[in-house]
Protein backbone atom coordinates (compact mmCIF):
# COMPACT_ATOMS: atom_id res chain seq x y z
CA UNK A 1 -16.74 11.87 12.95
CA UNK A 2 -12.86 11.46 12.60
CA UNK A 3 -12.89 8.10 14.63
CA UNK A 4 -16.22 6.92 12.34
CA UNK A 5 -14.33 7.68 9.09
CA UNK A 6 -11.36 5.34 10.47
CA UNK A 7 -13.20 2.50 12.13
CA UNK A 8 -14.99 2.48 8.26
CA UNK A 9 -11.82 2.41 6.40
CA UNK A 10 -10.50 -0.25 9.03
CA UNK A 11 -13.78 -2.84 8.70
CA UNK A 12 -13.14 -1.85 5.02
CA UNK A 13 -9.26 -2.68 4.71
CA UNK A 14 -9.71 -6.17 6.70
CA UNK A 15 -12.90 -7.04 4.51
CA UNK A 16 -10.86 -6.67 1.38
CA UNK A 17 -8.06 -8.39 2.59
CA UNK A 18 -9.62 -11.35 3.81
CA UNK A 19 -9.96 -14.01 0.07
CA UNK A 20 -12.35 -15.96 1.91
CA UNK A 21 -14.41 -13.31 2.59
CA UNK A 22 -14.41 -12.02 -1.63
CA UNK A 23 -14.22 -15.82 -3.10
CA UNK A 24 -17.51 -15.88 -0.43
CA UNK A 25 -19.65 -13.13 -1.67
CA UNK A 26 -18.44 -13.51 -5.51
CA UNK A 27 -20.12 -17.04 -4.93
CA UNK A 28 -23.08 -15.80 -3.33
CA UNK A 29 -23.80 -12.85 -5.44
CA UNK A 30 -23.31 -15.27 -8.91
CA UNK A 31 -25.87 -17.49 -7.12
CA UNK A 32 -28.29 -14.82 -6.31
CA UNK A 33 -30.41 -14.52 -9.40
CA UNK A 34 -30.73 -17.99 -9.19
CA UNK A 35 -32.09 -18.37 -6.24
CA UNK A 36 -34.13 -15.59 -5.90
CA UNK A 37 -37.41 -15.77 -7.89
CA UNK A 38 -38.37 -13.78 -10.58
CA UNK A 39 -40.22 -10.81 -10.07
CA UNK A 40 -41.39 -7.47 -12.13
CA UNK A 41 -41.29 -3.83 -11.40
CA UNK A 42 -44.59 -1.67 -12.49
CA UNK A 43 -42.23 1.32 -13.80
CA UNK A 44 -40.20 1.83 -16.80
CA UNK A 45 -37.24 -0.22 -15.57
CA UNK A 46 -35.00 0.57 -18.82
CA UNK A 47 -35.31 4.54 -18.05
CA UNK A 48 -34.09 3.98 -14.77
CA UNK A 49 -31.65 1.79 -15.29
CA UNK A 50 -30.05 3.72 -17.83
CA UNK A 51 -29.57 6.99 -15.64
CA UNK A 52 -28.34 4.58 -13.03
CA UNK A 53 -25.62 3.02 -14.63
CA UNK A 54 -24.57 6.19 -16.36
CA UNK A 55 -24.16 8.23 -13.02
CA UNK A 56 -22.63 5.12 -11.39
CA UNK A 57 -19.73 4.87 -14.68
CA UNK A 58 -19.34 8.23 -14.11
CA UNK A 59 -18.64 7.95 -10.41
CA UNK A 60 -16.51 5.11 -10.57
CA UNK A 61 -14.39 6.09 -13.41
CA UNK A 62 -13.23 9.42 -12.01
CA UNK A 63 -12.46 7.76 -8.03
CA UNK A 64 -10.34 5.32 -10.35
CA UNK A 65 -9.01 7.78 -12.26
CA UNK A 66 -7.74 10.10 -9.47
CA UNK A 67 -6.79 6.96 -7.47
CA UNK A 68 -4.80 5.72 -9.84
CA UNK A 69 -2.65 8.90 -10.51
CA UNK A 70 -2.04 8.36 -6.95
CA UNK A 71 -0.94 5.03 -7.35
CA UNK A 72 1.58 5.74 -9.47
CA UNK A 73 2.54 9.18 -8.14
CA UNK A 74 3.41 6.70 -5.02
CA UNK A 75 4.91 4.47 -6.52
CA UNK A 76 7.54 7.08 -8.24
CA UNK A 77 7.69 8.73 -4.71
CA UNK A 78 9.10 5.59 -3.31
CA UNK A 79 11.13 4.59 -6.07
CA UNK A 80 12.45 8.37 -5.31
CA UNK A 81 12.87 8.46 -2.23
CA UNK A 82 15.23 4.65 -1.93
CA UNK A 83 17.56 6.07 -4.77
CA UNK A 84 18.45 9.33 -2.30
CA UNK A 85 18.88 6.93 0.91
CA UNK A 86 21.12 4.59 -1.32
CA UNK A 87 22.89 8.01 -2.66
CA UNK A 88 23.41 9.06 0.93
CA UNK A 89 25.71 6.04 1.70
CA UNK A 90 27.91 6.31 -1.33
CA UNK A 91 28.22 9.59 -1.29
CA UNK A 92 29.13 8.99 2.42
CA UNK A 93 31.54 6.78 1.98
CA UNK A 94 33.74 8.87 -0.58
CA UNK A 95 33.05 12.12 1.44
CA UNK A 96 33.72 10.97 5.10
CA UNK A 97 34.29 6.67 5.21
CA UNK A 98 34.62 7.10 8.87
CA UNK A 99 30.81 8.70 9.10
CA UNK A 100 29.32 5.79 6.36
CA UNK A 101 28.86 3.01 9.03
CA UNK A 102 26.99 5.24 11.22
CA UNK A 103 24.37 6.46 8.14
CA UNK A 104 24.22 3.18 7.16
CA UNK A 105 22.91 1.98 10.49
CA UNK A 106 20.49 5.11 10.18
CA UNK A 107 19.00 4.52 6.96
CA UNK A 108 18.39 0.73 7.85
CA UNK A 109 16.59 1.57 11.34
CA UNK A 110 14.78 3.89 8.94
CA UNK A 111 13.86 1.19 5.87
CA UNK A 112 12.96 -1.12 9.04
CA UNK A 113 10.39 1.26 10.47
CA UNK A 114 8.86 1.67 6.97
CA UNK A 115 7.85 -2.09 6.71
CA UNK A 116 6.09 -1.27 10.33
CA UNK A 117 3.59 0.59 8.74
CA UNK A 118 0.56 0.64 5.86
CA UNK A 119 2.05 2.11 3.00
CA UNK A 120 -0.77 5.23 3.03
CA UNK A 121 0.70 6.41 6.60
CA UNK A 122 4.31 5.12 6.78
CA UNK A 123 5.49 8.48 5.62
CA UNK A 124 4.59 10.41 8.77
CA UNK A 125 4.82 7.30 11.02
CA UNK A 126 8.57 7.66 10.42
CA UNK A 127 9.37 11.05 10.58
CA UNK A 128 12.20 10.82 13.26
CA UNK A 129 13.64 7.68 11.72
CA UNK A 130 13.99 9.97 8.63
CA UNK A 131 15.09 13.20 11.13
CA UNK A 132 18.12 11.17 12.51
CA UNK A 133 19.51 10.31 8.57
CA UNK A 134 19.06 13.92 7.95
CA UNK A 135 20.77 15.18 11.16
CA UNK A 136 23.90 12.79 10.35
CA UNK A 137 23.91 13.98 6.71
CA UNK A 138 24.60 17.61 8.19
CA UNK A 139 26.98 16.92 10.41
CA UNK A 140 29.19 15.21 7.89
CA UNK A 141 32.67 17.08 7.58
CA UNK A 142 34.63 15.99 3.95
CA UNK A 143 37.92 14.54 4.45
CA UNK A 144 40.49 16.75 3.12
CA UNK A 145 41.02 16.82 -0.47
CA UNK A 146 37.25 16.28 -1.01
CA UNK A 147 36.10 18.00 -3.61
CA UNK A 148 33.55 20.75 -2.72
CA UNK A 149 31.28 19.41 -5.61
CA UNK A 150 30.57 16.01 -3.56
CA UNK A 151 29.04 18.15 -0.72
CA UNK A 152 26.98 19.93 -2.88
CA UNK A 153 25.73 16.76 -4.24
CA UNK A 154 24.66 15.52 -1.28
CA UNK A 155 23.14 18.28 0.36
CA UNK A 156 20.86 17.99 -2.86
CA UNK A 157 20.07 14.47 -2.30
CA UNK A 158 18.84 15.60 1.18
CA UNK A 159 16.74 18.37 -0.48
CA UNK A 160 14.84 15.67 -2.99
CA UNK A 161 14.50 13.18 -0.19
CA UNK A 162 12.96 15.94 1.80
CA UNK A 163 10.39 16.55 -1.07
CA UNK A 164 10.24 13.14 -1.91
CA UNK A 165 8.86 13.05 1.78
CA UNK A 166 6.69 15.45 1.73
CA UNK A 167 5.17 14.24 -1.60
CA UNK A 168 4.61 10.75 -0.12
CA UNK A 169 2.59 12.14 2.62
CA UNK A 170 0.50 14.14 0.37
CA UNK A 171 0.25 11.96 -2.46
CA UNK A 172 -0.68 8.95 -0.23
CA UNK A 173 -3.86 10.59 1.09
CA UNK A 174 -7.15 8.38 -0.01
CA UNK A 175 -9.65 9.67 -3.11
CA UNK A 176 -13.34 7.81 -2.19
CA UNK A 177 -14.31 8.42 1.37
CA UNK A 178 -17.51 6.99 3.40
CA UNK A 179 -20.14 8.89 1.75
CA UNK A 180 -18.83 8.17 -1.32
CA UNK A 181 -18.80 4.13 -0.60
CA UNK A 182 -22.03 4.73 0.88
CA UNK A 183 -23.75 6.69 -2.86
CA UNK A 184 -21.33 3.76 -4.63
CA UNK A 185 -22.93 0.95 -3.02
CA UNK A 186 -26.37 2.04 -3.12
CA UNK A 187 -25.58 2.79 -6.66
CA UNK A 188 -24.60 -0.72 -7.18
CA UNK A 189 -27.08 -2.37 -4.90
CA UNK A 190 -29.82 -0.37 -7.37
CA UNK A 191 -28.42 -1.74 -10.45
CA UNK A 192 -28.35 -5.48 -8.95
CA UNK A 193 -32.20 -5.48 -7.93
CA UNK A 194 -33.07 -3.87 -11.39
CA UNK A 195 -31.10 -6.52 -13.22
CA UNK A 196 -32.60 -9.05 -11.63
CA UNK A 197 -36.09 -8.06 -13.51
CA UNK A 198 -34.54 -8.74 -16.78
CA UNK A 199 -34.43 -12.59 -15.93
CA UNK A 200 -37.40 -14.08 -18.42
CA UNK A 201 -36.56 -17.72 -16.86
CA UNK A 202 -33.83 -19.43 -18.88
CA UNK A 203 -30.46 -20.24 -18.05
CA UNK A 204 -28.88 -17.79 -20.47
CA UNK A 205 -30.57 -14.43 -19.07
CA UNK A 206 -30.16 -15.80 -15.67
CA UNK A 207 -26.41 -16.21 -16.36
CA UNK A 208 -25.70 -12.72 -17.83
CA UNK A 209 -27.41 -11.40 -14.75
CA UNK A 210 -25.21 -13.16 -12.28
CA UNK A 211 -22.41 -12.32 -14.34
CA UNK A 212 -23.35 -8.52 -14.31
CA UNK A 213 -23.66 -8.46 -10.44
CA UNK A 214 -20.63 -10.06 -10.16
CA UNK A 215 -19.06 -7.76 -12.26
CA UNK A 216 -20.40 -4.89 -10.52
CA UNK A 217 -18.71 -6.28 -7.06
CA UNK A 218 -15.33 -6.57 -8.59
CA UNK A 219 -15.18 -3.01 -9.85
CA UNK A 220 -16.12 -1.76 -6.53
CA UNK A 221 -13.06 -4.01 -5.14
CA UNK A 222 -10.95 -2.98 -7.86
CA UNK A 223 -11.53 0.71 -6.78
CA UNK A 224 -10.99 0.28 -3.14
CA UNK A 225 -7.51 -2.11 -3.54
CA UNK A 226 -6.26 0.92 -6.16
CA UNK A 227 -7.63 3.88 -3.85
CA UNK A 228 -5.98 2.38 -0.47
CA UNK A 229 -2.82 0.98 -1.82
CA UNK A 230 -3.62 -2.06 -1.38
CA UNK A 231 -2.58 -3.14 -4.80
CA UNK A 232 0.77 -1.38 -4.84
CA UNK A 233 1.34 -2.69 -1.49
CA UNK A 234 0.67 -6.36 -3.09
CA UNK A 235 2.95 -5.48 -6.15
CA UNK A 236 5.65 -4.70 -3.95
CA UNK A 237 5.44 -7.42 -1.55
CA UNK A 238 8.07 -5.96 0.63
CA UNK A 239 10.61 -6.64 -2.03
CA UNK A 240 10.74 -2.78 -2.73
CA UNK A 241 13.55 -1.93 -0.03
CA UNK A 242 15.55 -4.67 -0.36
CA UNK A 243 17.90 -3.04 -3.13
CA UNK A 244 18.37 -0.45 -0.31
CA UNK A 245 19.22 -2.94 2.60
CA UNK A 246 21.83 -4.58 -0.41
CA UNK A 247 23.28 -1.46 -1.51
CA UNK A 248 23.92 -0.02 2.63
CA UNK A 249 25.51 -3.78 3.05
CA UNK A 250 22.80 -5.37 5.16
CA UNK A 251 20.96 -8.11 5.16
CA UNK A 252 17.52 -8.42 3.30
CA UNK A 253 15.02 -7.71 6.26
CA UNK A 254 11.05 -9.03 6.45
CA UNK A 255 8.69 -8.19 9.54
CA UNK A 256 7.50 -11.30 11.19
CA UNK A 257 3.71 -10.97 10.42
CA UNK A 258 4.71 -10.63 6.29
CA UNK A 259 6.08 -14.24 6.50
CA UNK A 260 3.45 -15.29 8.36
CA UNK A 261 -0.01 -14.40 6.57
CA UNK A 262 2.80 -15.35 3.25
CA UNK A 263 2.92 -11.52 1.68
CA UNK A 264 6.32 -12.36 0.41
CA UNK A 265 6.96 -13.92 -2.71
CA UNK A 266 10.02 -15.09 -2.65
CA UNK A 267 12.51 -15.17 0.61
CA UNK A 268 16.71 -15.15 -0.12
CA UNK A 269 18.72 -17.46 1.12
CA UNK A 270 19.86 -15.23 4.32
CA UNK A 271 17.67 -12.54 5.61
CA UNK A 272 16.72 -10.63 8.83
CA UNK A 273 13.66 -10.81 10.45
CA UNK A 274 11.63 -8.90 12.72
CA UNK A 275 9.26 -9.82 15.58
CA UNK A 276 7.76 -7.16 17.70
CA UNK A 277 8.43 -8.52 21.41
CA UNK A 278 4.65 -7.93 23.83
CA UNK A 279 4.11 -5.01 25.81
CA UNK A 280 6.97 -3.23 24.70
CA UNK A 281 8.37 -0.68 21.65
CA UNK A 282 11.07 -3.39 21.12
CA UNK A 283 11.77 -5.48 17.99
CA UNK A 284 13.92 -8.63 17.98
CA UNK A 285 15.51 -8.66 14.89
CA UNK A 286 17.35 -12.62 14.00
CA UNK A 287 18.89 -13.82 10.83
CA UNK A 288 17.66 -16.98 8.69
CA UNK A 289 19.71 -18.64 6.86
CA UNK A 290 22.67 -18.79 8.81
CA UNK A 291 23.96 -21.56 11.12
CA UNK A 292 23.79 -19.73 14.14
CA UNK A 293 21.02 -17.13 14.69
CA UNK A 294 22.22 -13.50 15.90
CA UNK A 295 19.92 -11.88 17.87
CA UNK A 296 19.70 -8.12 18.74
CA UNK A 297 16.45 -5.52 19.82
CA UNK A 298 16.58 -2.27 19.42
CA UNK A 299 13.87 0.71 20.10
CA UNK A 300 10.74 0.69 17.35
């Protein structure tokens, strides 16, 4: 049942992602009561309609409503969780300079990984990436004459990053399942065929009717891009942890596959990116922008 529940939400995620696949059925459902002919339905069709549409608001409003408190639960979470990792390196550097190159190579294998992974599941994904940070934040000793205060500080940090992790992986969890796509969509499907009986064979009531089932479509999209992420991943564009590759002193850094299917906006001048290499758990990370490209791999 497990494996069922993620082979849905897979089909689901590439359907919505694909435009030609929405710009498609948008097309064909505006087309639909145009082509179809008209028809009539024995029963009261306005009782029935009315009961539908009220239990489908009802539905859809409170899935949108819890997933967007998770969208922007998430998107505090991450905001959250880049101000500790860029607190970690300052602090690091007045604390114990000789220890700040080593965290900073830490927290940029870490903000690396990240980018590797949907933003619903990155959070466990990169649990050790996150364990290694932590384990070098411990082991920091303060030069002398550090203040005692400074320590303190940062052993805080690590406590809200901690939560902050925690948080992500709870807060990231999905709202509408399977069986709830599957009452939605029957829902909407229902409405659709008993629209379609109020066409009375001009254009006007043939275009409000389209328009509707249309309409109906793009909520259902709507609620899927909000309840998967999708549309905070889109917002962020992988421009999220680039203040925290700036502020550790590294180059910006883009996976290979988000220039390619053109998720970023806007690319700097010099950047890193990253290319998985075949068969292996390596990455070959290059720079752009530079006259000679620097190569190095390291484990994913």
């Amino acid at each position: 049942m497990k494996k069922l529940r993620c082979d849905i939400l897979q089909i689901m995620k590439i359907f919505t992602r694909s435009e030609i696949a929405h710009i498609f059925l948008g097309v064909f459902l505006f087309t639909l009561p145009f082509i179809l002919p008209r028809f009539s339905i024995a029963f009261d069709v306005n009782t029935i309609l009315t009961v539908v549409s009220i239990l489908f608001t009802i539905l859809v409003g409170s899935f949108i409503a819890s997933a967007t408190n998770n969208y922007f639960v998430m998107q505090n979470l991450i905001a959250s969780s880049n101000a500790c990792l860029i607190s970690f390196y300052g602090f690091a550097q007045i604390i114990a300079p000789s220890r700040a190159a080593a965290i900073s190579e830490s927290i940029d294998r870490y903000m690396i990984a990240t980018l590797d992974y949907d933003l619903l599941y990155f959070a466990g994904a990169t649990q050790n990436e996150l364990d290694a940070i932590i384990s070098l934040v411990d082991k920091i000793t303060p030069d002398p004459g550090c203040s005692e205060a400074l320590m303190q500080s940062i052993h805080g940090v690590k406590t809200e990053l901690l939560h902050t992790q925690q948080g992500m992986m709870t807060a990231s969890k999905i709202v509408v399942g399977p069986r709830h796509w599957f009452i939605l969509i029957a829902l909407a499907i229902l409405i659709g065929i008993l629209t379609l009986t109020f066409r009375e064979g001009h254009l006007l009531s043939t275009v409000i009717v389209a328009v509707l089932m249309t309409a109906l479509y793009q909520v259902l999209k709507l609620l899927h891009e909000i309840d998967t992420n999708l549309f905070l991943a889109q917002r962020l564009a992988f421009q999220n942890p680039q203040p925290v590759f700036t502020a550790i002193g590294r180059l910006p850094y883009f996976p290979q596959y988000a220039i390619d299917r053109k998720n970023v906006a806007t690319l700097p001048t010099t950047y890193r990116v990253g290319k998985h290499n075949s068969g292996s758990n390596k990455i070959t990370i290059y720079v752009v922008g530079e006259k000679h490209k620097q190569r190095k791999s390291r484990e994913a």
